[in-house]
C-alpha atoms as a PDB file:
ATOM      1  CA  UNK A   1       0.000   0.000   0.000  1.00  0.00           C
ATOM      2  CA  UNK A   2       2.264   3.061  -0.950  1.00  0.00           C
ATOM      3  CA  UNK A   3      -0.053   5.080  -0.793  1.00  0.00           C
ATOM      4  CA  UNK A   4      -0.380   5.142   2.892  1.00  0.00           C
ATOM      5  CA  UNK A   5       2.841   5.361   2.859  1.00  0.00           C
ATOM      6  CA  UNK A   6       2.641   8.480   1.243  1.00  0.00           C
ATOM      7  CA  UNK A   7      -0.213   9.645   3.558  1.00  0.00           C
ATOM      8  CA  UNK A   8       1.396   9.291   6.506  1.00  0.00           C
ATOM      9  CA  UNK A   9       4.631  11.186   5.391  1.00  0.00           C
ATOM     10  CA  UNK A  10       2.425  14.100   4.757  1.00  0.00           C
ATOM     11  CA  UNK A  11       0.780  13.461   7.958  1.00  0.00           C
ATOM     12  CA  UNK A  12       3.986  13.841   9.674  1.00  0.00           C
ATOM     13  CA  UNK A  13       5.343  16.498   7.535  1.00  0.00           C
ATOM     14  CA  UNK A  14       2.473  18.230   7.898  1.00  0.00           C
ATOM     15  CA  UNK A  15       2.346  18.141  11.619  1.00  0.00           C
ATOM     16  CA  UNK A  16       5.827  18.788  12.430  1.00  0.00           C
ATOM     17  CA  UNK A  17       6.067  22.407  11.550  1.00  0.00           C
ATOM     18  CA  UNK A  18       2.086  23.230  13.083  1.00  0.00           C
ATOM     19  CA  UNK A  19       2.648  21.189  15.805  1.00  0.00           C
ATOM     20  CA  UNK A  20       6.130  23.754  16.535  1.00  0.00           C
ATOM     21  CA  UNK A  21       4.107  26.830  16.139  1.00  0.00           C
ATOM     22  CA  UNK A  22       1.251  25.288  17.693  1.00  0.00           C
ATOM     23  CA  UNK A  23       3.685  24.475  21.005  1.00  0.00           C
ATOM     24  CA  UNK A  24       5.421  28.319  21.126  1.00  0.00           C
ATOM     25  CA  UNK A  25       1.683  29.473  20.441  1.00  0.00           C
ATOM     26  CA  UNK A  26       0.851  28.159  23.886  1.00  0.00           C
ATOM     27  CA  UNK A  27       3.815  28.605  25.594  1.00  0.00           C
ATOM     28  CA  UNK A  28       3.533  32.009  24.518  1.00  0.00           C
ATOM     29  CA  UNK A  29       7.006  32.808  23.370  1.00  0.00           C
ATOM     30  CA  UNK A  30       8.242  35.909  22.300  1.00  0.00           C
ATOM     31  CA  UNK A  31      10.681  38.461  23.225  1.00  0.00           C
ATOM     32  CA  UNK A  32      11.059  40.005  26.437  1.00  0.00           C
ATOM     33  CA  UNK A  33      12.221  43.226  24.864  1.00  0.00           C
ATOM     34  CA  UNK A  34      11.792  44.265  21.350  1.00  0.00           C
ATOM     35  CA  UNK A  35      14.784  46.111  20.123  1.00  0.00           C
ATOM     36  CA  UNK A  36      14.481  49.622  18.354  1.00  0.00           C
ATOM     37  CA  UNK A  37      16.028  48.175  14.997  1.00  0.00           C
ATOM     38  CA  UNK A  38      13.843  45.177  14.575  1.00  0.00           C
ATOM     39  CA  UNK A  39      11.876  47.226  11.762  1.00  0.00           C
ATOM     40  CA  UNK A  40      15.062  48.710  10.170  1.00  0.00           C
ATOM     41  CA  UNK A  41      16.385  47.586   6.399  1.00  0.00           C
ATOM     42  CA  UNK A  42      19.551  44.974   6.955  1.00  0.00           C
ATOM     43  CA  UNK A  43      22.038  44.971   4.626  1.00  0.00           C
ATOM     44  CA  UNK A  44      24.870  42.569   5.269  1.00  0.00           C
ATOM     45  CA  UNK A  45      25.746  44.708   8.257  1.00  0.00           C
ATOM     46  CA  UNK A  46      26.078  47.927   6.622  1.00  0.00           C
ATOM     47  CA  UNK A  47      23.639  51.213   6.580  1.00  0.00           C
ATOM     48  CA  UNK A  48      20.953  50.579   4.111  1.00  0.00           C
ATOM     49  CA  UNK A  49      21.886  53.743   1.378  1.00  0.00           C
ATOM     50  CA  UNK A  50      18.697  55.575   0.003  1.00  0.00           C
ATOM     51  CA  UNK A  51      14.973  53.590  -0.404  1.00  0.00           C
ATOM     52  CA  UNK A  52      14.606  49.770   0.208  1.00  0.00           C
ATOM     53  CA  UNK A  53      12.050  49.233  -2.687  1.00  0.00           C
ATOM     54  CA  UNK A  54      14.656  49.542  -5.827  1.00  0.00           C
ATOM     55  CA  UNK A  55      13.719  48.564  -9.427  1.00  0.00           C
ATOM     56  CA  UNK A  56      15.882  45.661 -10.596  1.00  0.00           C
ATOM     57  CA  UNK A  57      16.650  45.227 -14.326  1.00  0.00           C
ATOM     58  CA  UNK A  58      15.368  42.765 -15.961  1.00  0.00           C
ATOM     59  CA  UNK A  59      18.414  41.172 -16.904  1.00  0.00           C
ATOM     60  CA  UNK A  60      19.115  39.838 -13.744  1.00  0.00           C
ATOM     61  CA  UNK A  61      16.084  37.762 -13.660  1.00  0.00           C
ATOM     62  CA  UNK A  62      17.179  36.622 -16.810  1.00  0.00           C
ATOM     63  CA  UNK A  63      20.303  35.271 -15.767  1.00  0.00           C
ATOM     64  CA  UNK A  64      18.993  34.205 -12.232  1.00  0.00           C
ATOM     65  CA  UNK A  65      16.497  31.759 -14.473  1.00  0.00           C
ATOM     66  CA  UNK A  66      19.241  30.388 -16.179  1.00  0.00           C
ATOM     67  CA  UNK A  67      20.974  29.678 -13.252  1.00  0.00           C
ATOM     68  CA  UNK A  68      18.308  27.726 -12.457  1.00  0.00           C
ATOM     69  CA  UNK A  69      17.341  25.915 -15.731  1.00  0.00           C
ATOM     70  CA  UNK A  70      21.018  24.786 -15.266  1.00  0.00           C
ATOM     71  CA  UNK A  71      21.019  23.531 -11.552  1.00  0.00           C
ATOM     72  CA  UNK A  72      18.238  21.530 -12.056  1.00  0.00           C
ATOM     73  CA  UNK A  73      19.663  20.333 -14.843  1.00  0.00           C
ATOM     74  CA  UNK A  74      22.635  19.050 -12.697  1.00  0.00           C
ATOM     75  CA  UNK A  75      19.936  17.815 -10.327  1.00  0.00           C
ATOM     76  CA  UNK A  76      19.038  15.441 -13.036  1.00  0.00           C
ATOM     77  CA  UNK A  77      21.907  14.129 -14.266  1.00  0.00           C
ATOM     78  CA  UNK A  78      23.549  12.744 -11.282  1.00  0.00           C
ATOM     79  CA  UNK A  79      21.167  10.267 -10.535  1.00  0.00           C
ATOM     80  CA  UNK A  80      21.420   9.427 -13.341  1.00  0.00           C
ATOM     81  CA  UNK A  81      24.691   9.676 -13.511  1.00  0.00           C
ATOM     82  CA  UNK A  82      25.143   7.198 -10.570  1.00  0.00           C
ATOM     83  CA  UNK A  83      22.508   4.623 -12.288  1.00  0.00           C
ATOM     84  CA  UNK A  84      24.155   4.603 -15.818  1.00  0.00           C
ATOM     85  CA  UNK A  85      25.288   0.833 -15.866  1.00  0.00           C
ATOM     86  CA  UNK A  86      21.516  -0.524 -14.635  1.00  0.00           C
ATOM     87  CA  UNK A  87      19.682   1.839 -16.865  1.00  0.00           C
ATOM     88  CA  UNK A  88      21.040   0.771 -20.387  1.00  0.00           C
ATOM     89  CA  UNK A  89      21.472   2.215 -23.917  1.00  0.00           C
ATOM     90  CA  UNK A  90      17.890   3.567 -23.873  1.00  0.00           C
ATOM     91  CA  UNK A  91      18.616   5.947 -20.760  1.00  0.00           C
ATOM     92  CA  UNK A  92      21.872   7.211 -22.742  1.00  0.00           C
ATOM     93  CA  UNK A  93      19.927   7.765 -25.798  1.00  0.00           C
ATOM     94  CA  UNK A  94      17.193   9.572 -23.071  1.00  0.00           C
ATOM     95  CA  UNK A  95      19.710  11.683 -21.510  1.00  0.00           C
ATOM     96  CA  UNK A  96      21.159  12.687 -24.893  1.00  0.00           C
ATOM     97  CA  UNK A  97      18.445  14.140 -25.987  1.00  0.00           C
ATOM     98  CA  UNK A  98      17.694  16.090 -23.159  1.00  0.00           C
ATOM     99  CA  UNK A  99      21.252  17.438 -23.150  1.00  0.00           C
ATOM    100  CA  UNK A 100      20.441  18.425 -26.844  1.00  0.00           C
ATOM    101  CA  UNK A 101      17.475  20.567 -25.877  1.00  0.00           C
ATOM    102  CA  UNK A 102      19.125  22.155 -23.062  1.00  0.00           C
ATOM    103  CA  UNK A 103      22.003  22.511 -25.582  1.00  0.00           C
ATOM    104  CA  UNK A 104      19.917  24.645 -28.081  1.00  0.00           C
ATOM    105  CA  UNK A 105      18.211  26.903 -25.485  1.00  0.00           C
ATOM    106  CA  UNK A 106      21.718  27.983 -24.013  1.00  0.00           C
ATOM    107  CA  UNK A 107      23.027  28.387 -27.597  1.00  0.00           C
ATOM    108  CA  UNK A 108      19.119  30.209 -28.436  1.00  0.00           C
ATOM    109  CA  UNK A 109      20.139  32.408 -24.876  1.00  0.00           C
ATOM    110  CA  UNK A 110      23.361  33.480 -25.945  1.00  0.00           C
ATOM    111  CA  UNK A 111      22.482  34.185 -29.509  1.00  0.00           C
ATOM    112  CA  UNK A 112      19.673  36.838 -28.017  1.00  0.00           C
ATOM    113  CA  UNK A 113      22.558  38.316 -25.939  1.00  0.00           C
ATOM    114  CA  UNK A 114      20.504  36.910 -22.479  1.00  0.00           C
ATOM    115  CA  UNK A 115      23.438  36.239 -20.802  1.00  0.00           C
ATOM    116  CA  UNK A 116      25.432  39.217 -21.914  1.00  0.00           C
ATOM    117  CA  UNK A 117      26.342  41.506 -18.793  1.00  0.00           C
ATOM    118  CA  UNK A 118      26.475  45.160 -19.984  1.00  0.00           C
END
């Protein structure tokens, strides 16, 4: 039956975290004393310079996507990486073609300039 399995993982993953809040809920914690900068702007440690709400280019999205397309790309492969000798030509052949898409949307990205930092 996995699929009490499954149940009762989300069962317990479910009641871990609202069974924390749940507990400092009744034991009412909180601070004793709030200090004076807990609504202040942190910045790694230094003085937050001019407005907290600051328009981002677009770029950087761009390349933080990317970044992303490509890690889970990793987080693919080396599973399958570790499996290669049970899986068989098929799973090559698979994982070749997969490569070969994410191949043409980097070359696609870098054709449009999308990774170029000006």
């Amino acid at each position: 039956m996995p699929w009490l399995n499954a149940a009762l993982f989300l069962l317990i993953a479910a009641a871990i975290p609202l069974g924390t809040l749940l507990g400092a809920r009744l034991l009412r914690v909180k601070p004793k004393k709030v200090p004076p900068t807990r609504g202040d702007t942190y910045e790694c440690g230094e003085e937050p310079e001019g407005p907290a709400w600051v328009r981002f280019h677009p770029r950087y999205y761009v390349v933080a996507l990317v970044f992303v397309l490509f890690d889970v790309e990793a987080a693919f492969l080396l599973p399958w990486a570790l499996e290669i000798r049970d899986l068989g030509g098929l799973a090559i052949a698979d994982m070749a073609i997969f490569l070969g898409i994410l191949t043409l949307g980097w070359v696609y990205a870098l054709r449009k300039g999308a990774l170029r930092w000006q």
